[in-house]
Protein backbone atom coordinates (compact mmCIF):
# COMPACT_ATOMS: atom_id res chain seq x y z
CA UNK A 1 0.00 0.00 0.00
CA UNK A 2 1.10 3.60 -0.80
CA UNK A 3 -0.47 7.07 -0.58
CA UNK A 4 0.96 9.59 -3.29
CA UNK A 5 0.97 13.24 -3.00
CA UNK A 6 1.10 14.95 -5.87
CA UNK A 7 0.12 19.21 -6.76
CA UNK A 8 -3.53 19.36 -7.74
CA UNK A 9 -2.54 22.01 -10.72
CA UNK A 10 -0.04 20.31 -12.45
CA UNK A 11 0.13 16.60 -11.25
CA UNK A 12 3.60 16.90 -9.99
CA UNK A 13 4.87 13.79 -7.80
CA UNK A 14 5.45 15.44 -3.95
CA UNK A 15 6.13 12.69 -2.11
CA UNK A 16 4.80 9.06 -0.33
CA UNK A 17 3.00 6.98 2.41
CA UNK A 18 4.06 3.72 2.40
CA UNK A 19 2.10 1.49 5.06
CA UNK A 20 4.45 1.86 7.67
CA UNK A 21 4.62 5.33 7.54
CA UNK A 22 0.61 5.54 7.32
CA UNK A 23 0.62 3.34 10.67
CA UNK A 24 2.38 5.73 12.92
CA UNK A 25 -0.32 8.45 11.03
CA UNK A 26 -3.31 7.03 11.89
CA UNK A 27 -3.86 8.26 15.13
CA UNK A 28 -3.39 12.20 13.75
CA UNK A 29 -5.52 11.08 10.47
CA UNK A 30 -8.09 9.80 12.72
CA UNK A 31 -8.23 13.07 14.25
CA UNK A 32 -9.04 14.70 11.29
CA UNK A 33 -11.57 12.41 10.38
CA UNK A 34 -13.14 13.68 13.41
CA UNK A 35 -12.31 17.48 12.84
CA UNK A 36 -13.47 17.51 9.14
CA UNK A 37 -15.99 14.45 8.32
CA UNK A 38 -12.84 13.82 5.77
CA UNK A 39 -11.14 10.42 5.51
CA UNK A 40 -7.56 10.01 4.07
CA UNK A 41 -8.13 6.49 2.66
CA UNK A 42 -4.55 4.32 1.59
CA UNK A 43 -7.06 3.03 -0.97
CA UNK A 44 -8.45 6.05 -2.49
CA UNK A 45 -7.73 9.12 -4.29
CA UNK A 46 -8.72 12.21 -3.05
CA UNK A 47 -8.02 16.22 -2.77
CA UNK A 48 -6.69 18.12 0.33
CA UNK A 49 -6.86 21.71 -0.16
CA UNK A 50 -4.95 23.99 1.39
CA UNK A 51 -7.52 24.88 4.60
CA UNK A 52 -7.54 21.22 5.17
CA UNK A 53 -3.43 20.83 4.98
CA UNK A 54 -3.43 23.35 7.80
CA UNK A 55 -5.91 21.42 10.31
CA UNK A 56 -3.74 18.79 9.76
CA UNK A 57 -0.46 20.70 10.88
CA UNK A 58 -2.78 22.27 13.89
CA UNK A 59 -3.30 18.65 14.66
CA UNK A 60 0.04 17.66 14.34
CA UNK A 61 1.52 20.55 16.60
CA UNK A 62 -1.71 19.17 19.26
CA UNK A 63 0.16 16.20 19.41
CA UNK A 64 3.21 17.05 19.44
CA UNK A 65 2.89 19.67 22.17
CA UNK A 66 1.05 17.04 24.46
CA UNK A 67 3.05 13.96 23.50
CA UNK A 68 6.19 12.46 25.13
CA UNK A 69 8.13 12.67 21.41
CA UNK A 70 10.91 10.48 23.07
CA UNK A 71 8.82 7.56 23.81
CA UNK A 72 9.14 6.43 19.98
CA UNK A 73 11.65 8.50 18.30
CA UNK A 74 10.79 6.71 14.93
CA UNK A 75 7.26 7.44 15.03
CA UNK A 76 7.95 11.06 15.89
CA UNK A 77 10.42 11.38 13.07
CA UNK A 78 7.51 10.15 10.28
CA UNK A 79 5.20 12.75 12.23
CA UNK A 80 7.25 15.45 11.84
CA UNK A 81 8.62 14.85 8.22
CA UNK A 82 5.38 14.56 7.31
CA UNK A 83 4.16 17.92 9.45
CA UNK A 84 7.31 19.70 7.44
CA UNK A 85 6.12 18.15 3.95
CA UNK A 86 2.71 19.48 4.52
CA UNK A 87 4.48 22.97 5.98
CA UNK A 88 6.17 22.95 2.41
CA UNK A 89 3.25 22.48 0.39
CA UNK A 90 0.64 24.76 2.37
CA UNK A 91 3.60 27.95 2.11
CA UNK A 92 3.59 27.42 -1.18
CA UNK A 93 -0.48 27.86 -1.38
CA UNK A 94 -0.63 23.99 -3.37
CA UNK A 95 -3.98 21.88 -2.96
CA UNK A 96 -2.93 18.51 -3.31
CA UNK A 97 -3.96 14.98 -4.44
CA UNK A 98 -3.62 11.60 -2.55
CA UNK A 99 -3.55 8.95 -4.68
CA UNK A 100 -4.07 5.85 -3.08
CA UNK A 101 -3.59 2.13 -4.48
C-alpha cells in the first residue's frame, strides 16, 4: 500500500506513504476524520486543499505539544517529516492529491 501526493494544478509527484509510515499516522488522520468528516483512505484518491493541509499541521503541533516525542523517536520522526512536507506544500499555497492504491 502507498499514498501519493502529488500538486492538484499540475500533477507533480510530492512525495509518499508507504504502510508503515501511514501506521504511525493514523492516530493524527483519525483526528481529522473527526475534525473535518474527511477520511484520508490508503485506498483512495482524493483532494486536500490547502484549509484542510493546515488542520492537519494544527493537529500535528496538538500532538506534538502534548506527546512524550521520546517515547518512539521513529514514530515522531515520520510525524514530523510529514508535518514539514505538509508545511512545504501549504507555504507554497498547493492543494494537493492523494492517490491511493
Amino acid at each position: 500500500m502507498a499514498l501519493d501526493f502529488h500538486r492538484l494544478d499540475n500533477s507533480d509527484y510530492l512525495f509518499g506513504l508507504d504502510s508503515s509510515k501511514y501506521t504511525m499516522l493514523e492516530e493524527l488522520l483519525e483526528t481529522f476524520q473527526h475534525w473535518t468528516g474527511l477520511a484520508i483512505d490508503p485506498y483512495a484518491d482524493q483532494r486536500l486543499s490547502l484549509d484542510h493541509q493546515k488542520v492537519l499541521i494544527r493537529i500535528i503541533d496538538d500532538y506534538v505539544a502534548k506527546t512524550d516525542l521520546n517515547r518512539d523517536k521513529l514514530k515522531t520522526t515520520v510525524i514530523l517529516e510529514f508535518r514539514g512536507l505538509l508545511s512545504y506544500t501549504s507555504n507554497n499555497n498547493w492543494d494537493i492529491e492523494l492517490l491511493g492504491d
